[in-house]
Protein backbone atom coordinates (compact mmCIF):
# COMPACT_ATOMS: atom_id res chain seq x y z
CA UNK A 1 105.04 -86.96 -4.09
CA UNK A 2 104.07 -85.51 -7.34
CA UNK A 3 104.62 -88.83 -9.21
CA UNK A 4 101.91 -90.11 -7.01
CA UNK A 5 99.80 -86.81 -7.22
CA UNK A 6 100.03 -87.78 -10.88
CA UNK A 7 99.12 -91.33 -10.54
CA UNK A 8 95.84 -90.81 -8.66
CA UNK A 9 94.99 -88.22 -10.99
CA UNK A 10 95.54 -90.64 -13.83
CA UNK A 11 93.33 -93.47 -12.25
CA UNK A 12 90.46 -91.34 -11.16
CA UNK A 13 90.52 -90.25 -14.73
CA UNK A 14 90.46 -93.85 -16.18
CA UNK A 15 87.51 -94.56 -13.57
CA UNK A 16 85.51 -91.68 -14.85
CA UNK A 17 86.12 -91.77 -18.01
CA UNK A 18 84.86 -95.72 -18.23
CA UNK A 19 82.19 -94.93 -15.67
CA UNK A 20 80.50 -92.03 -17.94
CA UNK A 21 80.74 -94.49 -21.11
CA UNK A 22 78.89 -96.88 -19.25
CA UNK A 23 76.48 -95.28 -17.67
CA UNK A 24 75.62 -93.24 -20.74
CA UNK A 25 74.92 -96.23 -22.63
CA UNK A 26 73.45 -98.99 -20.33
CA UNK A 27 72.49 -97.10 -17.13
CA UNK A 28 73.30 -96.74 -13.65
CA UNK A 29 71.19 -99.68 -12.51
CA UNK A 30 72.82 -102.54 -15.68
CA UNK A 31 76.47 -100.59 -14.41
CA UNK A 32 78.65 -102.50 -12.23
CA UNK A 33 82.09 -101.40 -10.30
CA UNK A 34 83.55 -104.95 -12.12
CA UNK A 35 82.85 -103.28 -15.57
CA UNK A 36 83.89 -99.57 -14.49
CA UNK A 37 87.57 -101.22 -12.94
CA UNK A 38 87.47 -103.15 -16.30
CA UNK A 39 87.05 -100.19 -18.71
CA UNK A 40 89.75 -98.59 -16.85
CA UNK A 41 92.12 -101.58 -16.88
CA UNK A 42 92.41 -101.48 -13.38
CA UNK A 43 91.46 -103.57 -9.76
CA UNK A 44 88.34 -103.28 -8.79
CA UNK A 45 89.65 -102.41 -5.29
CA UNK A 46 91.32 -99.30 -6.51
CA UNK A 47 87.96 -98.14 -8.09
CA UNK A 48 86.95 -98.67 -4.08
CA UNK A 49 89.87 -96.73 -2.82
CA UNK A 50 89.19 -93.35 -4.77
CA UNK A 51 85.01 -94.34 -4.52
CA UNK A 52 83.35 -95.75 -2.07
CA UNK A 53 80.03 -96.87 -3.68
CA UNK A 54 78.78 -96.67 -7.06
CA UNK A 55 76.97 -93.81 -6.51
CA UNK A 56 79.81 -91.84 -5.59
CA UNK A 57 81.18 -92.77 -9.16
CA UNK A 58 77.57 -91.58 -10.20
CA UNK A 59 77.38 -88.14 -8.63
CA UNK A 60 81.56 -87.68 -9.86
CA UNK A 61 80.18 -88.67 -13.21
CA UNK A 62 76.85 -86.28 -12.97
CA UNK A 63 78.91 -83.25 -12.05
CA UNK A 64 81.67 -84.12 -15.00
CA UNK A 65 78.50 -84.45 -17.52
CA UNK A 66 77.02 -81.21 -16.60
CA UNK A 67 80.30 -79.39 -16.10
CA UNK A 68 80.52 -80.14 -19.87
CA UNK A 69 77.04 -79.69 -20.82
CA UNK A 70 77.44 -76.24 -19.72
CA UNK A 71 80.55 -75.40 -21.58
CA UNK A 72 78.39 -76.34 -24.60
CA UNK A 73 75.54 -74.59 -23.95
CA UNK A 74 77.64 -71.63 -23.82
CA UNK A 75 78.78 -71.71 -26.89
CA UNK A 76 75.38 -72.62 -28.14
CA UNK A 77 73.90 -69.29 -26.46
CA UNK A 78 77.84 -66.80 -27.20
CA UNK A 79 76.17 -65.59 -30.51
CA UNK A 80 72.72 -64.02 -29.63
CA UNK A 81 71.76 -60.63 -29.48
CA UNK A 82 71.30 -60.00 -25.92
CA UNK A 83 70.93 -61.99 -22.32
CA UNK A 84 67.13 -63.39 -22.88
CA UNK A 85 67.86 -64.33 -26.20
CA UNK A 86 71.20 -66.42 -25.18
CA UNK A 87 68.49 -67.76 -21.93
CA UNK A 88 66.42 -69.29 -24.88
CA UNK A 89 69.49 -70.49 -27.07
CA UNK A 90 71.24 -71.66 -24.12
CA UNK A 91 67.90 -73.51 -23.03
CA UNK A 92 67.21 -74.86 -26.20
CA UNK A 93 70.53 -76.50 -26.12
CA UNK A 94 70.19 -78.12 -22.88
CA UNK A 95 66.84 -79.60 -24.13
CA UNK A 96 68.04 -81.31 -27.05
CA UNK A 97 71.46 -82.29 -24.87
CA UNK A 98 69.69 -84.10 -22.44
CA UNK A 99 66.94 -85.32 -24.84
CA UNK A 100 68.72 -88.34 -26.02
CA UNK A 101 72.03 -90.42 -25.42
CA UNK A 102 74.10 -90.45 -22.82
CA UNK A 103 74.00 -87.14 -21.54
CA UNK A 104 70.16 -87.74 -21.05
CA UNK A 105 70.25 -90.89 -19.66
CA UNK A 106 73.24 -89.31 -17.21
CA UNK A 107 71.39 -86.11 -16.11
CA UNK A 108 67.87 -86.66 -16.33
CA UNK A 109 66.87 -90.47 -16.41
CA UNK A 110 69.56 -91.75 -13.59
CA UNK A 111 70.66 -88.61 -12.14
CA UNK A 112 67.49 -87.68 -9.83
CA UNK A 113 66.94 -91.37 -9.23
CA UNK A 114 70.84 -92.00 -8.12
CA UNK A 115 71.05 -88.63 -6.43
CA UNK A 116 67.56 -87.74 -5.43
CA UNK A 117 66.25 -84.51 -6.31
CA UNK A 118 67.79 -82.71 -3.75
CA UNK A 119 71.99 -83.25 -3.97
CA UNK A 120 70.45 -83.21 -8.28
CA UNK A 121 69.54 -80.19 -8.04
CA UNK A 122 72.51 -78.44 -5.84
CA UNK A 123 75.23 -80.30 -8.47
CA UNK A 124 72.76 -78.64 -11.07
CA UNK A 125 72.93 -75.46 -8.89
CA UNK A 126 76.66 -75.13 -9.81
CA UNK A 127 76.32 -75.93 -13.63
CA UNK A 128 73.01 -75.05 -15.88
CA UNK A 129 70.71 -74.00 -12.88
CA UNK A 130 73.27 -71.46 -11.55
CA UNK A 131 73.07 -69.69 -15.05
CA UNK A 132 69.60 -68.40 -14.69
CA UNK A 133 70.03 -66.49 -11.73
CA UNK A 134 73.31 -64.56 -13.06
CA UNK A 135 71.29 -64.13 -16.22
CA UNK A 136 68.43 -62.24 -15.09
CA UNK A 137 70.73 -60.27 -13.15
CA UNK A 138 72.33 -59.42 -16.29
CA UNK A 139 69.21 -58.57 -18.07
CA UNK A 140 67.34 -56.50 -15.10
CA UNK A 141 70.61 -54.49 -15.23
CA UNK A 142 70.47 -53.80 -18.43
CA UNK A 143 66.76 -53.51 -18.43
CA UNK A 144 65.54 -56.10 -20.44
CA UNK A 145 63.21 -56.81 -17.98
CA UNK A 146 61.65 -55.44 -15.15
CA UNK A 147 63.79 -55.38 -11.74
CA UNK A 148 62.29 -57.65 -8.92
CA UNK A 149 63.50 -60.20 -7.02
CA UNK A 150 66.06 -62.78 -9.01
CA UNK A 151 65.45 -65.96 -6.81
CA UNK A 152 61.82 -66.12 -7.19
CA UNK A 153 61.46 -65.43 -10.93
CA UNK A 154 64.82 -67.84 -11.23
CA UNK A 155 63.36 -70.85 -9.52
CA UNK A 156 59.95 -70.39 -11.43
CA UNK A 157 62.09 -70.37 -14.76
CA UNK A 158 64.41 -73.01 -13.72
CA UNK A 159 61.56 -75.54 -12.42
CA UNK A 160 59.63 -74.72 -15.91
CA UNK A 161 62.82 -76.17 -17.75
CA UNK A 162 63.60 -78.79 -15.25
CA UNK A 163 60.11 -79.96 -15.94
CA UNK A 164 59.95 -79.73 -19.48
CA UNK A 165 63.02 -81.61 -19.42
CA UNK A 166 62.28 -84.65 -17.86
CA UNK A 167 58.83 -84.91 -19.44
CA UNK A 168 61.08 -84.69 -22.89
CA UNK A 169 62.85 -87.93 -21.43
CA UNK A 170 59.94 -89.68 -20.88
CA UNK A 171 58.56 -89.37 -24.19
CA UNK A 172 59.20 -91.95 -27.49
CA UNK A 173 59.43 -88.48 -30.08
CA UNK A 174 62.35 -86.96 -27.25
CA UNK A 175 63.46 -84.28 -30.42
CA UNK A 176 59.88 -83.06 -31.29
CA UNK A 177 59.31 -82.75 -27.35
CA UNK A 178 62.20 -80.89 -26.96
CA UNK A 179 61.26 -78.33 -29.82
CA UNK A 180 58.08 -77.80 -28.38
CA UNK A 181 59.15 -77.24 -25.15
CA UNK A 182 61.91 -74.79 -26.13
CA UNK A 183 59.16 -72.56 -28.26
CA UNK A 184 56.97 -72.64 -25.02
CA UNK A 185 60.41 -71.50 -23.01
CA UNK A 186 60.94 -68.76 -25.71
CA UNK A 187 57.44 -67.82 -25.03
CA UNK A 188 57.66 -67.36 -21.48
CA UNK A 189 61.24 -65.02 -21.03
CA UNK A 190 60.40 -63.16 -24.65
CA UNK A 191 56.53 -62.36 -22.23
CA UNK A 192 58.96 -60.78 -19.76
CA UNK A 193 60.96 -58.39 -21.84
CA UNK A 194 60.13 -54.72 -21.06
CA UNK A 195 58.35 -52.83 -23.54
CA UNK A 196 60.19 -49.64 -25.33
């Protein structure tokens, strides 16, 4: 029984693994199963047996590409001086992540297309987008900034970067976007730190 445990394990790995080169570097839409059961050397039925539809790869995919986008952003943001300064770091990170390559054509360009915005944004719930509520937390705590409601002030902050973030995609200069949005970001969370 483990053997097999093992096996599956193995294959959905191969699938995935094939699936996010591909769809990082030709798109969802230019992706077929034949070429995701080809980059993992294996049938095209088995790709079927462990995913029904292509979009199921997808949204396995999405959720592997943001798991790891997160894991970077927190090392981007481990080094700053306090909560709302990680917030920007950690941010700033995510815009120039998802500004370019496959990471941007997985989470912004495909992702709410594939997945529409709602199951985007509850896979993005459990990754970047859960941050921000745990993170004011942190800072009200500490009093960085005023206490009030989290969920409010977390979906304003979180819609503001989800924004900025797909207008980034859209645009030829993605890098200069990015910077300019991050500055703007910075603006807004350094506006709510509490006064001494």
């Amino acid at each position: 029984m483990a053997k097999q445990a093992e096996r599956r394990a193995a294959t959905i790995e191969a699938i995935l693994t094939a699936a996010r080169r591909l769809f990082g570097t030709q798109g969802f839409a230019a992706t077929t199963m034949d070429e995701i059961a080809e980059g993992a050397r294996i049938a095209k039925g088995a790709v079927y047996h462990h995913f029904k539809t292509k979009e199921a790869v997808f949204e396995a995919v999405f959720d592997l590409v943001s798991r790891d986008l997160v894991v970077e952003i927190d090392g981007a943001a481990r080094a700053e001086k306090d909560v709302l300064a990680a917030m920007v770091a950690g941010t700033q990170h995510y815009f120039a992540a998802t500004a370019k390559g496959p990471t941007g054509q997985i989470i912004l360009r495909d992702g709410p297309a594939v997945l529409g915005w709602e199951r985007w944004r509850e896979i993005d719930a459990k990754h970047f987008g859960g941050k921000m509520p745990r993170a004011l937390s942190v800072a009200m705590e500490a009093g960085l900034i005023a206490k009030q409601p989290v969920e409010p002030l977390a979906r304003l902050l979180l819609g503001a970067v989800t924004e900025a973030a797909v207008a980034c995609a859209g645009r030829a200069e993605i890098a200069r976007a990015g910077a300019e949005y991050a500055r703007a970001f910075k603006s807004l969370v350094e506006a709510l730190r509490a006064k001494p």
